[in-house]
C-alpha atoms as a PDB file:
ATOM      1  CA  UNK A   1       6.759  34.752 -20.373  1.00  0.00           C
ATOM      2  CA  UNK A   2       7.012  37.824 -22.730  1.00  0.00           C
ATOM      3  CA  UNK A   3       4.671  40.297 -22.179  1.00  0.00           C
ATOM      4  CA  UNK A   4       3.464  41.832 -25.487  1.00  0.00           C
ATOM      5  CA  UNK A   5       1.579  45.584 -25.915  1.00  0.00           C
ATOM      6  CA  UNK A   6      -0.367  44.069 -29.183  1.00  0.00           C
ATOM      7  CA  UNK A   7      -3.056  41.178 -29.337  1.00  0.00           C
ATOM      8  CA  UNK A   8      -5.483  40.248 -31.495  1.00  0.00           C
ATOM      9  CA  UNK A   9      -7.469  37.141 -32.087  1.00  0.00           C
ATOM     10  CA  UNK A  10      -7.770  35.146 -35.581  1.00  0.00           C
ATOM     11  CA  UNK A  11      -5.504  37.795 -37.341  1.00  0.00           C
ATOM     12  CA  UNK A  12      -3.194  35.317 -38.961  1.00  0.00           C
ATOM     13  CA  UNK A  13      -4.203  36.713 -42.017  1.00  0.00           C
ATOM     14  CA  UNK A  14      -2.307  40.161 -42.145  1.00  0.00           C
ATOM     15  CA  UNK A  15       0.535  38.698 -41.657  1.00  0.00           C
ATOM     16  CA  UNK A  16       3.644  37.628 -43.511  1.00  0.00           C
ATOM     17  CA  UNK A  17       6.360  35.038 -41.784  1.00  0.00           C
ATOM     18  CA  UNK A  18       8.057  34.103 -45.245  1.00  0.00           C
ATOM     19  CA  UNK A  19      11.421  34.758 -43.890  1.00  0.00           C
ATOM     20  CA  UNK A  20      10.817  35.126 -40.255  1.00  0.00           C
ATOM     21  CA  UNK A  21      12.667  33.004 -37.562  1.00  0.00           C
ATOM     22  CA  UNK A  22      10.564  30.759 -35.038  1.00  0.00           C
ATOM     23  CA  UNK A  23      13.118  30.272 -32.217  1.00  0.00           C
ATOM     24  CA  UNK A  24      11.243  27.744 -30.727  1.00  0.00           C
ATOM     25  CA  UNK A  25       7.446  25.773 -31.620  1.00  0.00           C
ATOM     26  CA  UNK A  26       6.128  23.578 -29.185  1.00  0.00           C
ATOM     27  CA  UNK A  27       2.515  22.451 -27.597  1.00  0.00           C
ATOM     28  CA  UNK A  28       1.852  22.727 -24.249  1.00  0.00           C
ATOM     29  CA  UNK A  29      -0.647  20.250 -23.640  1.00  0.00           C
ATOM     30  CA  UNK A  30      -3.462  22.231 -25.111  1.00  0.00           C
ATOM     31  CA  UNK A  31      -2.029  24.571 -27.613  1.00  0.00           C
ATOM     32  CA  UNK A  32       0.867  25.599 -29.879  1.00  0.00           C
ATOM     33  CA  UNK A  33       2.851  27.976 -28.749  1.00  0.00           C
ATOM     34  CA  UNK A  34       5.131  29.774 -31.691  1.00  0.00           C
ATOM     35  CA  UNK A  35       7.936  31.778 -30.667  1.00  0.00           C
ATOM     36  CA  UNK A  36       9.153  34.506 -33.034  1.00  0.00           C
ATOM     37  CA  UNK A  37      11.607  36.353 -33.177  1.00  0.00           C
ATOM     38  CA  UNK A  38       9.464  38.891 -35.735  1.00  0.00           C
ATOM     39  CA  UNK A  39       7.045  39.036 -37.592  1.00  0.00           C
ATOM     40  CA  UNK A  40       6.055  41.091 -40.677  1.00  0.00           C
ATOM     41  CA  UNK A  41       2.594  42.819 -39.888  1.00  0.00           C
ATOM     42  CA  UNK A  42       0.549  43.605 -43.058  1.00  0.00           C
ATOM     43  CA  UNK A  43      -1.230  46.735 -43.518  1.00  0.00           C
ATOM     44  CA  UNK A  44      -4.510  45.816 -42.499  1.00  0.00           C
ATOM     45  CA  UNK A  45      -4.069  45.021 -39.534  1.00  0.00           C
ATOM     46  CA  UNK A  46      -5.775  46.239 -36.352  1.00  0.00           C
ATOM     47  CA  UNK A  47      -2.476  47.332 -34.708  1.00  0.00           C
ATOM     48  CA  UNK A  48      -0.705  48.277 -37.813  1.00  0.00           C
ATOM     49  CA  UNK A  49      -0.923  52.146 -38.006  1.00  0.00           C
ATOM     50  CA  UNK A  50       0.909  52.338 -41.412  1.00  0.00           C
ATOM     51  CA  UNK A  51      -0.264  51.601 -45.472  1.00  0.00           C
ATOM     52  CA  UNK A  52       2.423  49.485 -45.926  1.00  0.00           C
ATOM     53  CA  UNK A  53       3.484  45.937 -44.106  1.00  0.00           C
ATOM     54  CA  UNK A  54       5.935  46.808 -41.300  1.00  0.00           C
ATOM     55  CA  UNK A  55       8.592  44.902 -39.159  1.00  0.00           C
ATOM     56  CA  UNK A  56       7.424  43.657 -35.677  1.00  0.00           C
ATOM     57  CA  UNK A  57      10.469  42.713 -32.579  1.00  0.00           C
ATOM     58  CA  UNK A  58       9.591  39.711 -31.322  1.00  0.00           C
ATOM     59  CA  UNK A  59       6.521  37.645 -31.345  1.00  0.00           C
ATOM     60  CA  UNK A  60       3.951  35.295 -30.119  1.00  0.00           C
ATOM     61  CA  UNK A  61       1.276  33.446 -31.901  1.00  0.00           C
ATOM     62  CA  UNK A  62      -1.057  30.624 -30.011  1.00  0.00           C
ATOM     63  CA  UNK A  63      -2.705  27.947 -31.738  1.00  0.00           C
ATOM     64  CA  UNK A  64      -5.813  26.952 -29.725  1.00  0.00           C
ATOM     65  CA  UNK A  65      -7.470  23.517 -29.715  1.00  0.00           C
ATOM     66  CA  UNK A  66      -4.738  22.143 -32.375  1.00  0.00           C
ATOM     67  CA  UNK A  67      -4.865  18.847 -34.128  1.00  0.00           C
ATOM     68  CA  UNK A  68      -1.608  17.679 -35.906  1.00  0.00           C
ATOM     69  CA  UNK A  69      -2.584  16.472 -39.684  1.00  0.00           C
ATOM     70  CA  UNK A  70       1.217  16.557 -40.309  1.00  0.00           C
ATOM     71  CA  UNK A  71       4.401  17.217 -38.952  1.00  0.00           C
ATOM     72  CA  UNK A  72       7.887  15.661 -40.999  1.00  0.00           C
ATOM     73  CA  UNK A  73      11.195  16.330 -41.002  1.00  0.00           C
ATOM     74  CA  UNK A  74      12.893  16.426 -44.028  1.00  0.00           C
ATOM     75  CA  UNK A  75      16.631  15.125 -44.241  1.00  0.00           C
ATOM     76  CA  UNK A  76      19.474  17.369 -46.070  1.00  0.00           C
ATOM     77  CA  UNK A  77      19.797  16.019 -49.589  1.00  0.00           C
ATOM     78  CA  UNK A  78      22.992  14.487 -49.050  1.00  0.00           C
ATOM     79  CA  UNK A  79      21.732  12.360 -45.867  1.00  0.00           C
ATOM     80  CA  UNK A  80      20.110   9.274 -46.504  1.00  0.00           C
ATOM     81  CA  UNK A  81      17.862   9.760 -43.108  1.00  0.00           C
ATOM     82  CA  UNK A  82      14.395   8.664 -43.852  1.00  0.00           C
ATOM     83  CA  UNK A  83      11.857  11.317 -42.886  1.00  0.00           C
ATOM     84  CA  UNK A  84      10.685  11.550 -39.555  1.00  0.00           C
ATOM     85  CA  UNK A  85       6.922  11.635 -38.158  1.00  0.00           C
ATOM     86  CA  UNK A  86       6.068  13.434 -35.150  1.00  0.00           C
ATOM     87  CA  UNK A  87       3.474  13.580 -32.901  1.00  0.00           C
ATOM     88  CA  UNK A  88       1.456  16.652 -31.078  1.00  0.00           C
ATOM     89  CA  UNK A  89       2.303  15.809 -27.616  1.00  0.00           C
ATOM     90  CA  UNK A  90       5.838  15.357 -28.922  1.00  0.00           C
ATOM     91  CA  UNK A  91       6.602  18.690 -31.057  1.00  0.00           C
ATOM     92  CA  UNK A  92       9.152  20.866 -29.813  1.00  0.00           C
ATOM     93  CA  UNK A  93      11.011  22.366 -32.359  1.00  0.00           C
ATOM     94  CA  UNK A  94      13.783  24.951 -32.304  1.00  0.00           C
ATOM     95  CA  UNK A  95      15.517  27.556 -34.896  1.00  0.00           C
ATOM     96  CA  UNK A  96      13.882  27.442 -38.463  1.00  0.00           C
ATOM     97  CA  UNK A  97      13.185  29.913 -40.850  1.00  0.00           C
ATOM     98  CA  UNK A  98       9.892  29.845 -42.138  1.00  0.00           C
ATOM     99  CA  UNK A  99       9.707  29.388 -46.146  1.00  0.00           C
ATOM    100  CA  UNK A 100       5.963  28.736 -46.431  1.00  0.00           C
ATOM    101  CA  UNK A 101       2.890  30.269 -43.935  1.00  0.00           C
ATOM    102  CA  UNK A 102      -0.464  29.644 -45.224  1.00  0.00           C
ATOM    103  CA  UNK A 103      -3.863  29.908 -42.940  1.00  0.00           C
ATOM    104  CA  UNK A 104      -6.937  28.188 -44.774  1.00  0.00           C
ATOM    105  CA  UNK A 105     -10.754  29.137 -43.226  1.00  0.00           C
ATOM    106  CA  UNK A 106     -12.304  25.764 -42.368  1.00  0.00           C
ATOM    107  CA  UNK A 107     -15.923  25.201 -41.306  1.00  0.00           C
ATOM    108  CA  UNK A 108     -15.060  24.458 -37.675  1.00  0.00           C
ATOM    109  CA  UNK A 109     -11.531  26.483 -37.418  1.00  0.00           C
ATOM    110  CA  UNK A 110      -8.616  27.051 -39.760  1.00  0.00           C
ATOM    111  CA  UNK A 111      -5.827  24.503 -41.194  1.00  0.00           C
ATOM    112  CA  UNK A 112      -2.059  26.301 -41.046  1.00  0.00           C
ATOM    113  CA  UNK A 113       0.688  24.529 -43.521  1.00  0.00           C
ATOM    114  CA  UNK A 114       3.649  25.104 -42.747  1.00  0.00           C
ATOM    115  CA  UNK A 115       6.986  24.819 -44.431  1.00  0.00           C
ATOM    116  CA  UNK A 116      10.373  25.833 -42.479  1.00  0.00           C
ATOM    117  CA  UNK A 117      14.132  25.617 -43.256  1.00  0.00           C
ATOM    118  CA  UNK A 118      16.206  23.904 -39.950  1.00  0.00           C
ATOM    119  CA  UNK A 119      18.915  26.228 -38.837  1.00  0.00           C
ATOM    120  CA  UNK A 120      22.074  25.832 -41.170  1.00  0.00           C
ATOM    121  CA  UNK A 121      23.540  21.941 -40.831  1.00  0.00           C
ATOM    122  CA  UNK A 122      26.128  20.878 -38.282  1.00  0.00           C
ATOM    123  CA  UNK A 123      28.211  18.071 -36.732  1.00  0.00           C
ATOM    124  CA  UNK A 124      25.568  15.108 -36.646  1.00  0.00           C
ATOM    125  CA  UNK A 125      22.155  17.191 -37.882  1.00  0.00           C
ATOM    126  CA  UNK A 126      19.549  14.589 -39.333  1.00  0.00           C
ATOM    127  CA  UNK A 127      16.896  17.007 -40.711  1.00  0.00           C
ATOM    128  CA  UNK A 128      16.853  20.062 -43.203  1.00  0.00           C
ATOM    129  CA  UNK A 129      13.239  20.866 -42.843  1.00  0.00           C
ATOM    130  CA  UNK A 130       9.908  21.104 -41.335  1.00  0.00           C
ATOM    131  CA  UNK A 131       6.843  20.586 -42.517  1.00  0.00           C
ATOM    132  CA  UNK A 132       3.320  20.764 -40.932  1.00  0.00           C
ATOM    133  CA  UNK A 133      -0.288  20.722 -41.265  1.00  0.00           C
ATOM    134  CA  UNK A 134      -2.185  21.734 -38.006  1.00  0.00           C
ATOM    135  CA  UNK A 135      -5.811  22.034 -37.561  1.00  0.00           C
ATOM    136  CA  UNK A 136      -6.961  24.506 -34.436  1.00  0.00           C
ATOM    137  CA  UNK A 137     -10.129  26.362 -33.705  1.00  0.00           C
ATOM    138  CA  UNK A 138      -8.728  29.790 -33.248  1.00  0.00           C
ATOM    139  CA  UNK A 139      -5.416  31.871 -33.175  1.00  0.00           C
ATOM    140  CA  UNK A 140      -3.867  34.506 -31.215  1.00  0.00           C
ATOM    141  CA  UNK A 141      -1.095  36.995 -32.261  1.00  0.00           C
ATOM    142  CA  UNK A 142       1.094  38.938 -29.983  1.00  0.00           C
ATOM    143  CA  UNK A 143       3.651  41.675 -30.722  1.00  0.00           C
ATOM    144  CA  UNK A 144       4.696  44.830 -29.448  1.00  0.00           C
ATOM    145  CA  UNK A 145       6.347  47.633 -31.437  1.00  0.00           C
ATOM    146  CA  UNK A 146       6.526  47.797 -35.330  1.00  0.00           C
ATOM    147  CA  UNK A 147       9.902  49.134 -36.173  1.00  0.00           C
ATOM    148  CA  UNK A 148      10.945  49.415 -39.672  1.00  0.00           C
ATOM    149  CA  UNK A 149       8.807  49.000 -43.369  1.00  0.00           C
ATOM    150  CA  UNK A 150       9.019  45.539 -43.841  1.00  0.00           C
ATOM    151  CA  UNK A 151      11.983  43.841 -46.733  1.00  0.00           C
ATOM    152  CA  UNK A 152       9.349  43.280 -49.166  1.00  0.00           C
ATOM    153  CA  UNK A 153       7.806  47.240 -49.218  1.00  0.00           C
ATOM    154  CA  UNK A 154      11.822  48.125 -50.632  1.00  0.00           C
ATOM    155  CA  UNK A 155      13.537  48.519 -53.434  1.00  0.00           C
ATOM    156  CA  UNK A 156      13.458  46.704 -55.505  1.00  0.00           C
ATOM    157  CA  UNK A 157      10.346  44.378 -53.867  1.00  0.00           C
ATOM    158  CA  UNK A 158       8.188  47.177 -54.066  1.00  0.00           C
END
């Protein structure tokens, strides 16, 4: 396993994955585990020196205690694949980019949707998408160096 300089707890909030790659999602038997390969750290953020968001290598981010409301593949329009179900002790899900990231306070824990884009079609892929709804009680996210203002803090985002 990675070892990362940066951790914080329940942060999911200052940051930005629209964009960012998840090489691999998975549970372990008691959590979800998402892989990164960065991450776009708002400012804000307790390890984020800078005023605007910046660029992260790769990262970690743990859900603890998860439930799984929701998790569906999508097929590419021109498939006629039905959508696919799958459960927690089953997920295990490699190369997406992540089009939609959005952590919701809940009385007992938080609720993360998630929307993701499958890595580009080939030879015999079923699925074009992700999409999930996962209840856990907290979070942790792991990075080490920030290296470059993130895409959005550019011209012409900015």
């Amino acid at each position: 396993m990675v070892s990362y300089k940066f951790c914080s707890k329940n942060t999911l909030g200052y940051f930005s994955l629209h964009d960012c790659r998840c090489s691999r999602m998975f549970f372990d038997g008691s959590k979800i585990v998402l892989n990164m390969e960065w991450m776009e750290v708002l400012p804000g953020h307790p390890n984020n020196p800078y005023s605007k968001a910046h660029q992260s290598k790769e990262g970690c981010i743990i859900l603890e205690k998860p439930s799984l409301d929701k998790c569906t593949f999508l097929p590419w329009d021109d498939k006629e694949e039905p959508s696919r179900e799958l459960p927690l002790e089953e997920l295990d899900v490699c190369n997406f980019e992540v089009l939609r990231f959005d952590e919701e306070a809940e009385q007992n824990g938080y609720k993360l949707m998630l929307y993701g884009e499958m890595d580009i079609p080939q030879e015999g892929a079923e699925y074009a998408f992700i999409e999930t709804v996962i209840h856990y009680c907290s979070s942790q996210e792991m990075f080490n160096e920030l290296v470059d203002e993130s895409w959005f803090e550019k011209e012409p985002f900015a």
